[in-house]
Protein backbone atom coordinates (compact mmCIF):
# COMPACT_ATOMS: atom_id res chain seq x y z
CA UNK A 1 -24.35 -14.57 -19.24
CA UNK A 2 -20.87 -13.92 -17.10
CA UNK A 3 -20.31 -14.46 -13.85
CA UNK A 4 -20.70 -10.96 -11.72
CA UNK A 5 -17.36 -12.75 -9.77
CA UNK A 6 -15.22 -12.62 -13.33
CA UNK A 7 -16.68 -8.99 -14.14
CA UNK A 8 -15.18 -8.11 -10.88
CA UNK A 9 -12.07 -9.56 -11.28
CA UNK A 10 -12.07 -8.12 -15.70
CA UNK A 11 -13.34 -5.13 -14.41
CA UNK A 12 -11.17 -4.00 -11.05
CA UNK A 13 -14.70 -3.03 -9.80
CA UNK A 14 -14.53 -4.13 -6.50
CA UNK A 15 -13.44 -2.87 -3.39
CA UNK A 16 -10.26 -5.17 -3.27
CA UNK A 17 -8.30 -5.97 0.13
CA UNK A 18 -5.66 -7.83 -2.25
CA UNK A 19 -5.31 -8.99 -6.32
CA UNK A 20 -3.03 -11.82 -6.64
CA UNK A 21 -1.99 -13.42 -10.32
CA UNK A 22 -4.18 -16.71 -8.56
CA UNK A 23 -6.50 -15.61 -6.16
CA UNK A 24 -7.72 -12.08 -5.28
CA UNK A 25 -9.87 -11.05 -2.29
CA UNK A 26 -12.67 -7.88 -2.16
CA UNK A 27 -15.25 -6.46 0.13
CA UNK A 28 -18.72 -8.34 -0.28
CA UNK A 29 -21.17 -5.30 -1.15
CA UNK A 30 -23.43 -6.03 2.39
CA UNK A 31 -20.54 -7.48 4.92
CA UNK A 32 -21.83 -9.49 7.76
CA UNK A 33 -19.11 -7.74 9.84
CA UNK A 34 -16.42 -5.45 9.30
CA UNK A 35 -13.38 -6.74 7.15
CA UNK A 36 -15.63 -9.30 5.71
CA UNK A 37 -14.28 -10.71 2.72
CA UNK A 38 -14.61 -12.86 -0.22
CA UNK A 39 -11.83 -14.94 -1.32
CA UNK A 40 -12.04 -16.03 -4.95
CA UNK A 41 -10.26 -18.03 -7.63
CA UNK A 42 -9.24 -15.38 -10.49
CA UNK A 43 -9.99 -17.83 -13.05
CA UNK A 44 -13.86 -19.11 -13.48
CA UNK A 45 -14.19 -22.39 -11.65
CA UNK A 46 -17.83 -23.28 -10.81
CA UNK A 47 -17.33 -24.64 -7.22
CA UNK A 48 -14.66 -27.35 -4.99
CA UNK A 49 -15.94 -30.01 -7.84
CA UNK A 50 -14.72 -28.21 -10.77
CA UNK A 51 -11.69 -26.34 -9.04
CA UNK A 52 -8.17 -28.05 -10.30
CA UNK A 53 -6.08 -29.07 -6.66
CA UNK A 54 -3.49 -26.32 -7.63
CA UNK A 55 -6.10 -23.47 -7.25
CA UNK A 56 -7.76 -24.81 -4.59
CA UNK A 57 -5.02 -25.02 -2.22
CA UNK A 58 -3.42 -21.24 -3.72
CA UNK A 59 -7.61 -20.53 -2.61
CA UNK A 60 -7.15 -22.34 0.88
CA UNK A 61 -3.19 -20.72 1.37
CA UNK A 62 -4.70 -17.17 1.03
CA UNK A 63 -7.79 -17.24 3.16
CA UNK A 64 -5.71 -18.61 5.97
CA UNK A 65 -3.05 -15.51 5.20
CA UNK A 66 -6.55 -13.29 5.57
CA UNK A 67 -7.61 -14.67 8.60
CA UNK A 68 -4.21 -14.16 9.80
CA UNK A 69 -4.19 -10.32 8.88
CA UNK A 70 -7.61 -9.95 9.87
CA UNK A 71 -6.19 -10.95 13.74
CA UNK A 72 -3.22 -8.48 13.60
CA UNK A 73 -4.70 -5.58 11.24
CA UNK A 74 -8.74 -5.76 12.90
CA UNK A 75 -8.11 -7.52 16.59
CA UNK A 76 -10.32 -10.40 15.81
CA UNK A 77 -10.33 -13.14 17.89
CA UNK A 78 -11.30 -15.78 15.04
CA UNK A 79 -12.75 -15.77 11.78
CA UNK A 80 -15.66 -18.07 10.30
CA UNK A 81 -14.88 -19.83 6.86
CA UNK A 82 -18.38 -20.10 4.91
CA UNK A 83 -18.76 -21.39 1.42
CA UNK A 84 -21.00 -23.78 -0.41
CA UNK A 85 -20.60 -25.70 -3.27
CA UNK A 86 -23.03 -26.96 -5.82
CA UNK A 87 -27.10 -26.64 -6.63
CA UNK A 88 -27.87 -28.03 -2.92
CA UNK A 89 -25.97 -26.26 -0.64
CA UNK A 90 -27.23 -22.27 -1.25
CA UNK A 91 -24.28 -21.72 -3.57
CA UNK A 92 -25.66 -18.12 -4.17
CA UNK A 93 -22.95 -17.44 -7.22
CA UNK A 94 -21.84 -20.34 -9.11
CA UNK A 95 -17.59 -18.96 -8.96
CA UNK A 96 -15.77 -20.66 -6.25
CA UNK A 97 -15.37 -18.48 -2.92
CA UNK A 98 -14.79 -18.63 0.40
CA UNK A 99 -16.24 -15.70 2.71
CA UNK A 100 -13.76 -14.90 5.66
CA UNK A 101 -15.81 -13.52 8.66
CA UNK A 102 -14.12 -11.47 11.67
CA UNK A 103 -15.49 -12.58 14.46
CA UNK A 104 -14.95 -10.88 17.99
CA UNK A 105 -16.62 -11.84 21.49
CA UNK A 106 -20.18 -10.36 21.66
CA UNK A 107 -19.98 -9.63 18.42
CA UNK A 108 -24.12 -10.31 18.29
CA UNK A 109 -24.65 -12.59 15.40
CA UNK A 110 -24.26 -16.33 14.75
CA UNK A 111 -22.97 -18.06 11.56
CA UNK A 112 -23.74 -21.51 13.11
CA UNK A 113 -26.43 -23.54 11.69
CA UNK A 114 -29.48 -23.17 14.08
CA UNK A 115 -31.25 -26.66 12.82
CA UNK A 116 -30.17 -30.10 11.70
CA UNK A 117 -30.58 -31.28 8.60
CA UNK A 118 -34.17 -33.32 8.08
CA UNK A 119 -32.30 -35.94 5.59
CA UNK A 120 -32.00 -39.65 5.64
CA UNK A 121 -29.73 -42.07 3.88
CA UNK A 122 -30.26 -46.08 3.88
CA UNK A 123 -27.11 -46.99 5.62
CA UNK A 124 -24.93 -45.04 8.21
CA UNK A 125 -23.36 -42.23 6.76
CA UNK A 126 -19.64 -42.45 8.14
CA UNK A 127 -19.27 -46.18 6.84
CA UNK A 128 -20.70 -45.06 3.51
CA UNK A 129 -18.06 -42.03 3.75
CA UNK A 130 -15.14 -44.69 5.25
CA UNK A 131 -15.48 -47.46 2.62
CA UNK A 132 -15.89 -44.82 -0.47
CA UNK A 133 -12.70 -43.00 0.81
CA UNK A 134 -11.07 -46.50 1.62
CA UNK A 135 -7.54 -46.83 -0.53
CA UNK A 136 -7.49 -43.38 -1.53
């Protein structure tokens, strides 16, 4: 089966807001606001795991370029970045992409988690994180 992300990008059936020969970005068929976008790699990379460095920071480079325009062009005072990567974090299609969310003051919705998460690890997470990170 192909991903509905690469038939977009094959096809040039989106509603586009730009097409770059790295990255492109198009209109999400239900925004969450206006100018809501998706920003996505033009090549099939699963998620931030399987995305090579190069891409991912050509990825990072144009979302903050949106978020810029989306300031100037749409008067937003902010954006929200939301993505997820891999079978536990909601990763609703398995291409790598960043939605880009104009946000303005009383806009009326929240994309901030509401609840904490109910996990546990044996040890304290930030010296687990520290010590794996150490030297690197």
């Amino acid at each position: 089966m192909d991903c509905v992300f690469c038939t977009l990008i094959r096809e040039g059936s989106a509603r586009w807001v730009f097409r770059g020969p790295v990255v492109s970005a198009f209109a999400p068929l239900e925004p969450l606001a206006p100018g809501h976008t998706l920003v996505v790699p033009n090549a099939h990379f699963a998620d931030l795991f399987d995305t090579p460095p190069d891409v991912l920071a050509e990825t990072t480079e144009q979302v903050r370029r949106l978020a810029e325009v989306m300031r100037s062009a749409l008067g937003a005072g902010g954006v929200n970045l939301l993505h997820a990567s891999g079978p536990g974090s909601q990763q609703s299609v398995p291409h790598l992409h960043v939605h880009v969310v104009p946000r303005w003051p009383g806009d009326g919705f929240t994309t901030w988690p509401g609840e904490r998460s109910g996990h546990r690890l044996d040890g304290d997470a930030v010296d687990l994180l520290a010590a794996a990170t150490a030297g690197g």
